[in-house]
Protein backbone atom coordinates (compact mmCIF):
# COMPACT_ATOMS: atom_id res chain seq x y z
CA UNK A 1 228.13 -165.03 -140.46
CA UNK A 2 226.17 -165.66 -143.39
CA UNK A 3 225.34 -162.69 -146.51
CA UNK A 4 221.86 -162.56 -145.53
CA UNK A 5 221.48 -161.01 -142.15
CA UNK A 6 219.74 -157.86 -140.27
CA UNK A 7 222.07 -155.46 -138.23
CA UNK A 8 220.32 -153.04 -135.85
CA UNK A 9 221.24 -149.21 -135.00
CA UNK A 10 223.47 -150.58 -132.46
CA UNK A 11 225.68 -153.26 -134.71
CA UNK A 12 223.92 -156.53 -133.36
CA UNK A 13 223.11 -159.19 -136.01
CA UNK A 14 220.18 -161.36 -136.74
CA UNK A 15 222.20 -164.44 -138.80
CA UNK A 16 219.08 -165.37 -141.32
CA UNK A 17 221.02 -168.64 -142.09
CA UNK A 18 221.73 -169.44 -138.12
CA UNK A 19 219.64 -167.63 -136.24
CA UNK A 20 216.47 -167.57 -138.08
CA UNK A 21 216.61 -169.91 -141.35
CA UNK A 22 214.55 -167.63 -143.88
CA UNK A 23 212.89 -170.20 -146.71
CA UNK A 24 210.95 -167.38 -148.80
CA UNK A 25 212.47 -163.75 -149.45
CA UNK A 26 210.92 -163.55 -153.03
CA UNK A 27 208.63 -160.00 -151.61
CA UNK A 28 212.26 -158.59 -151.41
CA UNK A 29 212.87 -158.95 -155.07
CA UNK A 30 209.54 -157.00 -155.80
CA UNK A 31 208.93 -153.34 -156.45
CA UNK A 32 206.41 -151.29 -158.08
CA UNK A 33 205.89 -147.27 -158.06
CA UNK A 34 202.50 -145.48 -157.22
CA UNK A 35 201.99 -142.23 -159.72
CA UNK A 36 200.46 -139.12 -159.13
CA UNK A 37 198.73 -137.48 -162.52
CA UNK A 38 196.93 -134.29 -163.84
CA UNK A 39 194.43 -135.07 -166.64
CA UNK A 40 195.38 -138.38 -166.87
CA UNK A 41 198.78 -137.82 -167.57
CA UNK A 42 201.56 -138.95 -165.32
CA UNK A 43 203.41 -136.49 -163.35
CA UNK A 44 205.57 -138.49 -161.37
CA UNK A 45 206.44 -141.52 -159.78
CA UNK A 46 207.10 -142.66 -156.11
CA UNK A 47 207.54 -145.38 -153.70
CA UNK A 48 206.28 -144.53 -150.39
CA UNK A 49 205.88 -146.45 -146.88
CA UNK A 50 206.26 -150.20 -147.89
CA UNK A 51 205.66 -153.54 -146.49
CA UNK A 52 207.42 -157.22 -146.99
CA UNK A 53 206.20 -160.24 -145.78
CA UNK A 54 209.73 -162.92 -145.20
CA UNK A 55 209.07 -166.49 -143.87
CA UNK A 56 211.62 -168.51 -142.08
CA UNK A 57 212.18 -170.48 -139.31
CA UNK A 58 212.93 -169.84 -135.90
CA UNK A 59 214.85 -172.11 -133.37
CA UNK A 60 213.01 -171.55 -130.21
CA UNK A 61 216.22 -170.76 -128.42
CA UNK A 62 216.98 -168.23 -130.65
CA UNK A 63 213.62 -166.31 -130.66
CA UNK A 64 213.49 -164.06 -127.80
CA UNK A 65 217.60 -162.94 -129.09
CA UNK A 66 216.34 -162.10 -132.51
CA UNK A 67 213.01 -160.43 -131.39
CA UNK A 68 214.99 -157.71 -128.73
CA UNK A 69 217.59 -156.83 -131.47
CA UNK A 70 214.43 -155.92 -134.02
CA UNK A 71 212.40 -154.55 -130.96
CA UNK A 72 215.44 -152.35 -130.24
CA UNK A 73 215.33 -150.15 -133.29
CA UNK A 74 211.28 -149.76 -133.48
CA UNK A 75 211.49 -148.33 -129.26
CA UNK A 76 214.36 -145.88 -130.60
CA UNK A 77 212.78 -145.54 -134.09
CA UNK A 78 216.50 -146.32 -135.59
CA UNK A 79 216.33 -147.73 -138.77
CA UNK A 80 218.68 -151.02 -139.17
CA UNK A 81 219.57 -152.75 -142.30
CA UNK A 82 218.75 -155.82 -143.92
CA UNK A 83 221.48 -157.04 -146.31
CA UNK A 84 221.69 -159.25 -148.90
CA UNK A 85 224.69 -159.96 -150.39
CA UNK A 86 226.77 -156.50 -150.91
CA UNK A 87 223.64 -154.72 -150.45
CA UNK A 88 221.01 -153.36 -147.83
CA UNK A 89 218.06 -151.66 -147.42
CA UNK A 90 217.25 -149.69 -144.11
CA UNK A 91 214.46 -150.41 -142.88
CA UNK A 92 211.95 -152.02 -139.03
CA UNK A 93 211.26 -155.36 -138.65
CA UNK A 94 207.29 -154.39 -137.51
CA UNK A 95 206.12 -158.12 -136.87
CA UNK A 96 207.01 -162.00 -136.08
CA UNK A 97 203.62 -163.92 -136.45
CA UNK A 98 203.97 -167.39 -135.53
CA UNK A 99 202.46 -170.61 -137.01
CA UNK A 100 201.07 -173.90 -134.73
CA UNK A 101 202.79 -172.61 -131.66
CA UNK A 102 203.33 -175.32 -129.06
CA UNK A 103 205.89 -175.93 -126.25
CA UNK A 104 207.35 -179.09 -127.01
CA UNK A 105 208.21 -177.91 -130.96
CA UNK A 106 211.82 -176.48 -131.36
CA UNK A 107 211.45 -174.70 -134.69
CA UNK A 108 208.53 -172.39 -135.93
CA UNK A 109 207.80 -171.29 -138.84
CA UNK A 110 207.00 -167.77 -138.61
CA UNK A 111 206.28 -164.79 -141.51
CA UNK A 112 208.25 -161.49 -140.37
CA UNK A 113 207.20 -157.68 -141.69
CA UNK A 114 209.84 -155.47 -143.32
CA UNK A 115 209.06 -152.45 -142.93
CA UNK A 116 210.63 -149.24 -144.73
CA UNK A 117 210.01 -145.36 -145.49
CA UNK A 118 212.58 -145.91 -148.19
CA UNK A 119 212.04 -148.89 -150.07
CA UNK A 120 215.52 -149.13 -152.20
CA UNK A 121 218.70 -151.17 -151.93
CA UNK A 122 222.23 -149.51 -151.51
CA UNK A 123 225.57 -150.55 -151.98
CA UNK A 124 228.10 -148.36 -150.75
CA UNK A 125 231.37 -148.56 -152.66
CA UNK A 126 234.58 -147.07 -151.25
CA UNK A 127 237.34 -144.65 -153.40
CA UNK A 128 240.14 -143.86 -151.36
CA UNK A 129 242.18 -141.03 -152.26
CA UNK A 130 246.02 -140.73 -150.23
CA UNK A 131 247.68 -137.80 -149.75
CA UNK A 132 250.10 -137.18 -152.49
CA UNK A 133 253.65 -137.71 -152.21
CA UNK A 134 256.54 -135.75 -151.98
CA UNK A 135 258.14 -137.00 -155.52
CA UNK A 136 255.70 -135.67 -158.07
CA UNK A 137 254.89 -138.79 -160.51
CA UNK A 138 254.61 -138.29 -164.55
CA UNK A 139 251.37 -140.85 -165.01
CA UNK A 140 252.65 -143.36 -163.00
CA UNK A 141 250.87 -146.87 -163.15
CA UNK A 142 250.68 -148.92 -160.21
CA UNK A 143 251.83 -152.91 -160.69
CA UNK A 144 248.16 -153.58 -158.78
CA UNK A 145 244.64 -152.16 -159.09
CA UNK A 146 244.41 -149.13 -157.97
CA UNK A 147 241.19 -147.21 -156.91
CA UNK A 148 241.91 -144.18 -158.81
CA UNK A 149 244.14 -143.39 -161.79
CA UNK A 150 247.23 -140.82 -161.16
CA UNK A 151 247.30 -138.27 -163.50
CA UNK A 152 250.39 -135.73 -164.41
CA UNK A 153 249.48 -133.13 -161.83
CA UNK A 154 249.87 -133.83 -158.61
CA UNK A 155 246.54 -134.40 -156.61
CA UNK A 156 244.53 -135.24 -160.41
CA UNK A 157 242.56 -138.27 -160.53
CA UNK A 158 239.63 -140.14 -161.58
CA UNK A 159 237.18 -142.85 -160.80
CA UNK A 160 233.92 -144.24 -161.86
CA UNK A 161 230.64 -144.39 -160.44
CA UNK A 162 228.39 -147.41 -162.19
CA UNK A 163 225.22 -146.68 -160.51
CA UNK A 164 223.13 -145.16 -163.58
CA UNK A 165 221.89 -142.67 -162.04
CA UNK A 166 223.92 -139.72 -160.04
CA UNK A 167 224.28 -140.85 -156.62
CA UNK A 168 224.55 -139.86 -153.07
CA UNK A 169 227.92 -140.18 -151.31
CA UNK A 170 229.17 -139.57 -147.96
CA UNK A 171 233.03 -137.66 -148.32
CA UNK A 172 235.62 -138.39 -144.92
CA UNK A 173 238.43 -135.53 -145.29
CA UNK A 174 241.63 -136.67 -142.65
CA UNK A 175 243.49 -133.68 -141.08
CA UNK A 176 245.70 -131.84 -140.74
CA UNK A 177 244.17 -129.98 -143.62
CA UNK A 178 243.00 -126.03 -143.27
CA UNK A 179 239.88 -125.01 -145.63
CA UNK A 180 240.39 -127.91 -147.72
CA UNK A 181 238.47 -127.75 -151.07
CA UNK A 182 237.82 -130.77 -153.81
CA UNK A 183 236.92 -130.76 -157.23
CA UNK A 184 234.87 -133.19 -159.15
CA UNK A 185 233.91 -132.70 -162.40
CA UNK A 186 234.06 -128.72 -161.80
CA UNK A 187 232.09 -128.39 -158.71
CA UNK A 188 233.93 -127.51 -155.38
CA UNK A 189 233.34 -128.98 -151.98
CA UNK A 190 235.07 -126.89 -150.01
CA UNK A 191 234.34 -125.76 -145.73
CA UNK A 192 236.03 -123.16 -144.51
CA UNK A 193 237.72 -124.81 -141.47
CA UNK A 194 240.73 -126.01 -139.40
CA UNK A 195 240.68 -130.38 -139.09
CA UNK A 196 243.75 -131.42 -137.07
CA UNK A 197 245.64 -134.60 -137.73
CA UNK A 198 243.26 -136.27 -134.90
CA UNK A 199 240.31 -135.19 -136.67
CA UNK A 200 238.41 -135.28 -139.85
CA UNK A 201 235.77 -133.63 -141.65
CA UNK A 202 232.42 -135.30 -142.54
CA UNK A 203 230.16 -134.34 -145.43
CA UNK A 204 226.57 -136.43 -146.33
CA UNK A 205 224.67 -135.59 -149.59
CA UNK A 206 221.87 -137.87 -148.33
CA UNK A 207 220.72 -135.78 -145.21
CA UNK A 208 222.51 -132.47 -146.05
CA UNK A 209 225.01 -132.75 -143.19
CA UNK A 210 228.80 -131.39 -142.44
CA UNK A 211 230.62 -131.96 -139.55
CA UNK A 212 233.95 -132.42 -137.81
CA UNK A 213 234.60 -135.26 -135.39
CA UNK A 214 237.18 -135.09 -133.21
CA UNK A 215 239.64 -137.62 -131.21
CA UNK A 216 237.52 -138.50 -128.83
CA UNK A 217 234.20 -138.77 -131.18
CA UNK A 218 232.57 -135.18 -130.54
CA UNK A 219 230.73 -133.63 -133.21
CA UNK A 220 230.88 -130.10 -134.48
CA UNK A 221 228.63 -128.78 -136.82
CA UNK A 222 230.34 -127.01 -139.81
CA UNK A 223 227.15 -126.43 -142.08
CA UNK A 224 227.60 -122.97 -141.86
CA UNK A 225 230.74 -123.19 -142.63
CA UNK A 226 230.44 -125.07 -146.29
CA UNK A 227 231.27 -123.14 -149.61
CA UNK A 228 228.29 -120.86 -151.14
CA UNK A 229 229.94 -121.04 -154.66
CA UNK A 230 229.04 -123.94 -155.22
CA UNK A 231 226.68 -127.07 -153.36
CA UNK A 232 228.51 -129.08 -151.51
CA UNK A 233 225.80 -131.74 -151.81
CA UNK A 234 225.99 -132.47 -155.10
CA UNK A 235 225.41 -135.84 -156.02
CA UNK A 236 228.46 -137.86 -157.73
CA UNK A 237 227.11 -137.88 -161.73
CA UNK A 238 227.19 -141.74 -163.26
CA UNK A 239 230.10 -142.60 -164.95
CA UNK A 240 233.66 -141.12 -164.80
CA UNK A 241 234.52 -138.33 -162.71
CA UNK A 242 237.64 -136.18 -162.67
CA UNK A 243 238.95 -135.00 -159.04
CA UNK A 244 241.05 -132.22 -158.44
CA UNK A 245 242.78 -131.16 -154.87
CA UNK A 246 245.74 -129.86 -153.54
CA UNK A 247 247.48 -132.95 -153.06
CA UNK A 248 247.84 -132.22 -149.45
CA UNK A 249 245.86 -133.77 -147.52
CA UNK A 250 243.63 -137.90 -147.83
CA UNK A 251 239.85 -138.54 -148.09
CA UNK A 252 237.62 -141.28 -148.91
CA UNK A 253 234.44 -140.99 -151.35
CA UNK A 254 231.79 -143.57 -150.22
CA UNK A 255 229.46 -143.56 -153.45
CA UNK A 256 225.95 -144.99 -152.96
CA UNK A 257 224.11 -146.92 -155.51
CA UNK A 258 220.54 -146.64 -154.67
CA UNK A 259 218.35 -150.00 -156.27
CA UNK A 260 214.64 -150.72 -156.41
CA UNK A 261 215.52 -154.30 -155.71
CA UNK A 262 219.19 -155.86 -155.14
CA UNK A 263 221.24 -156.77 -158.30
CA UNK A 264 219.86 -160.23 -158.65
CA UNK A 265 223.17 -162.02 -159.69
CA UNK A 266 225.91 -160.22 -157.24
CA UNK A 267 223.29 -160.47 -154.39
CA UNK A 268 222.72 -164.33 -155.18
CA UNK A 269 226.19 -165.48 -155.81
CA UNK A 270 227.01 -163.70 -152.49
CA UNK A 271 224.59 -165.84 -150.53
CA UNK A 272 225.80 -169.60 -152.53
C-alpha cells in the first residue's frame, strides 16, 4: 500500500497509487480562513464546511470497489480519512464525475470531491509510558531512544509535543490500576474508578469523552466519574511537558498535531 490512500469508518482502503492513480492533489495543499468582524475590525477567524476537487484515474475494474468504500461512510455519515504521508484529514468523498465515458476505455479520468466539516490535517504521535519497575533507577539513560526521559523519582518523566500550538490528545490508562491520577505540567487527570488488568480506561480531549472498555470491547461511560479539581480535557501545551504518576500502573499519550495543510516536506518524502 502506497502513503496516499483513503480508509473508511470501517478500515477498507482506497490505494490512490493502485486503485485510483491521483495526477493532481494541489487543492489539498490549499487553505484560507473566512473572518467574522465588528466595525471593520477582525474578530476571529474560521474554516468552516470545505470542498476539494482531486483528479486521478480510475481503472474501470476498480471503480465500482472504490465508489462502495466512499459510498459507505456518506449512508452512515462516518467520517474516513484521507492520508498523506504521516498525516490525515477526516473527511466524505461527496462525488466521482467522470470524463469521455465509453465502454471499450479501461481508464477514466475522473475529478473526486473531498469533503470535510473540519478542514485540518493531523498527525497523531504516540508517548508510551511503562509501568515503573520494581528497582527504583537514579536518572538512568537508556543505550536506545527512548520516548520519555526517566527522572530520579520513580514514575517522573517528560516528553515533547512539537505541534505549536497546545494540542488535543487521546490518553489509554492499562489496568489493574484503582482511581489512577496523572500529572502534566500541574494539572491532574484523574477518574475515580476500578480498571482491571483486562481493561483500560479511555480519555478524548477532542470530543470530551471518558470511558472504560472492557475484555470483550464493552463500553462504560465514566464521565461522571472524572476529577472536578481540575479538567481532564486539557489540551497537551507545545513544547516540553513534565508527567507525574504513581509509577504503578502504564498508559499511552496519543498527541495530535492539528495542520491547515500537511507538512509539505514529511508528507512528500513519504509518498517518493
Amino acid at each position: 500500500m502506497s502513503s496516499l490512500y483513503y480508509q473508511n469508518s470501517r478500515s477498507e482502503i482506497v490505494d490512490f497509487i493502485k486503485d485510483i492513480h491521483l495526477t493532481d492533489i494541489s487543492e489539498l495543499y490549499s487553505y484560507s480562513y473566512s473572518n467574522l468582524s465588528d466595525n471593520n475590525v477582525i474578530k476571529k477567524l474560521y474554516r468552516g464546511i470545505t470542498d476539494f476537487k482531486i483528479k486521478g484515474d480510475i481503472y474501470s475494474q476498480k471503480y465500482d470497489s472504490c465508489q462502495e468504500k466512499f459510498d459507505y461512510d456518506v449512508i452512515h455519515n462516518e467520517k474516513g480519512r484521507f492520508y498523506i504521508g504521516e498525516y490525515y484529514m477526516q473527511c466524505f468523498i461527496t462525488s466521482m464525475a467522470p470524463q469521455d465515458v465509453y465502454f471499450k476505455k479501461f481508464i477514466h479520468n475522473h475529478t473526486l470531491t473531498v469533503t470535510t466539516d473540519t478542514p485540518y490535517w493531523i498527525k497523531e504521535t504516540r508517548f508510551s509510558f511503562v509501568k515503573s519497575l520494581e528497582i527504583k533507577m537514579e536518572g538512568f539513560a537508556y543505550p536506545f531512544e527512548y520516548p520519555f526521559t526517566y527522572g530520579n523519582a520513580t514514575g517522573t518523566s517528560s516528553f515533547t509535543n512539537d505541534s505549536i500550538k497546545d494540542s488535543n490528545f487521546k490518553m489509554i490508562i492499562y489496568g489493574p490500576v484503582s482511581n489512577p491520577s496523572i500529572s502534566i505540567n500541574g494539572n491532574i487527570y484523574t477518574v475515580s474508578t476500578d480498571i482491571l488488568a483486562s481493561e483500560y480506561l479511555v480519555i478524548e480531549s477532542t470530543n470530551r469523552k471518558a470511558y472504560k472498555v472492557g475484555m470483550n470491547g464493552e463500553k462504560t461511560n465514566v464521565f461522571s466519574k472524572r476529577g472536578l479539581d481540575f479538567d481532564i480535557f486539557t489540551k497537551i501545551p507545545s513544547g516540553r511537558n513534565t508527567i507525574q504518576w504513581s509509577g504503578a500502573f502504564g498508559f499511552d499519550m496519543y498527541i495530535y498535531d492539528e495542520r491547515s495543510k500537511p507538512k509539505w516536506i514529511s508528507s512528500i518524502q513519504e509518498m517518493i
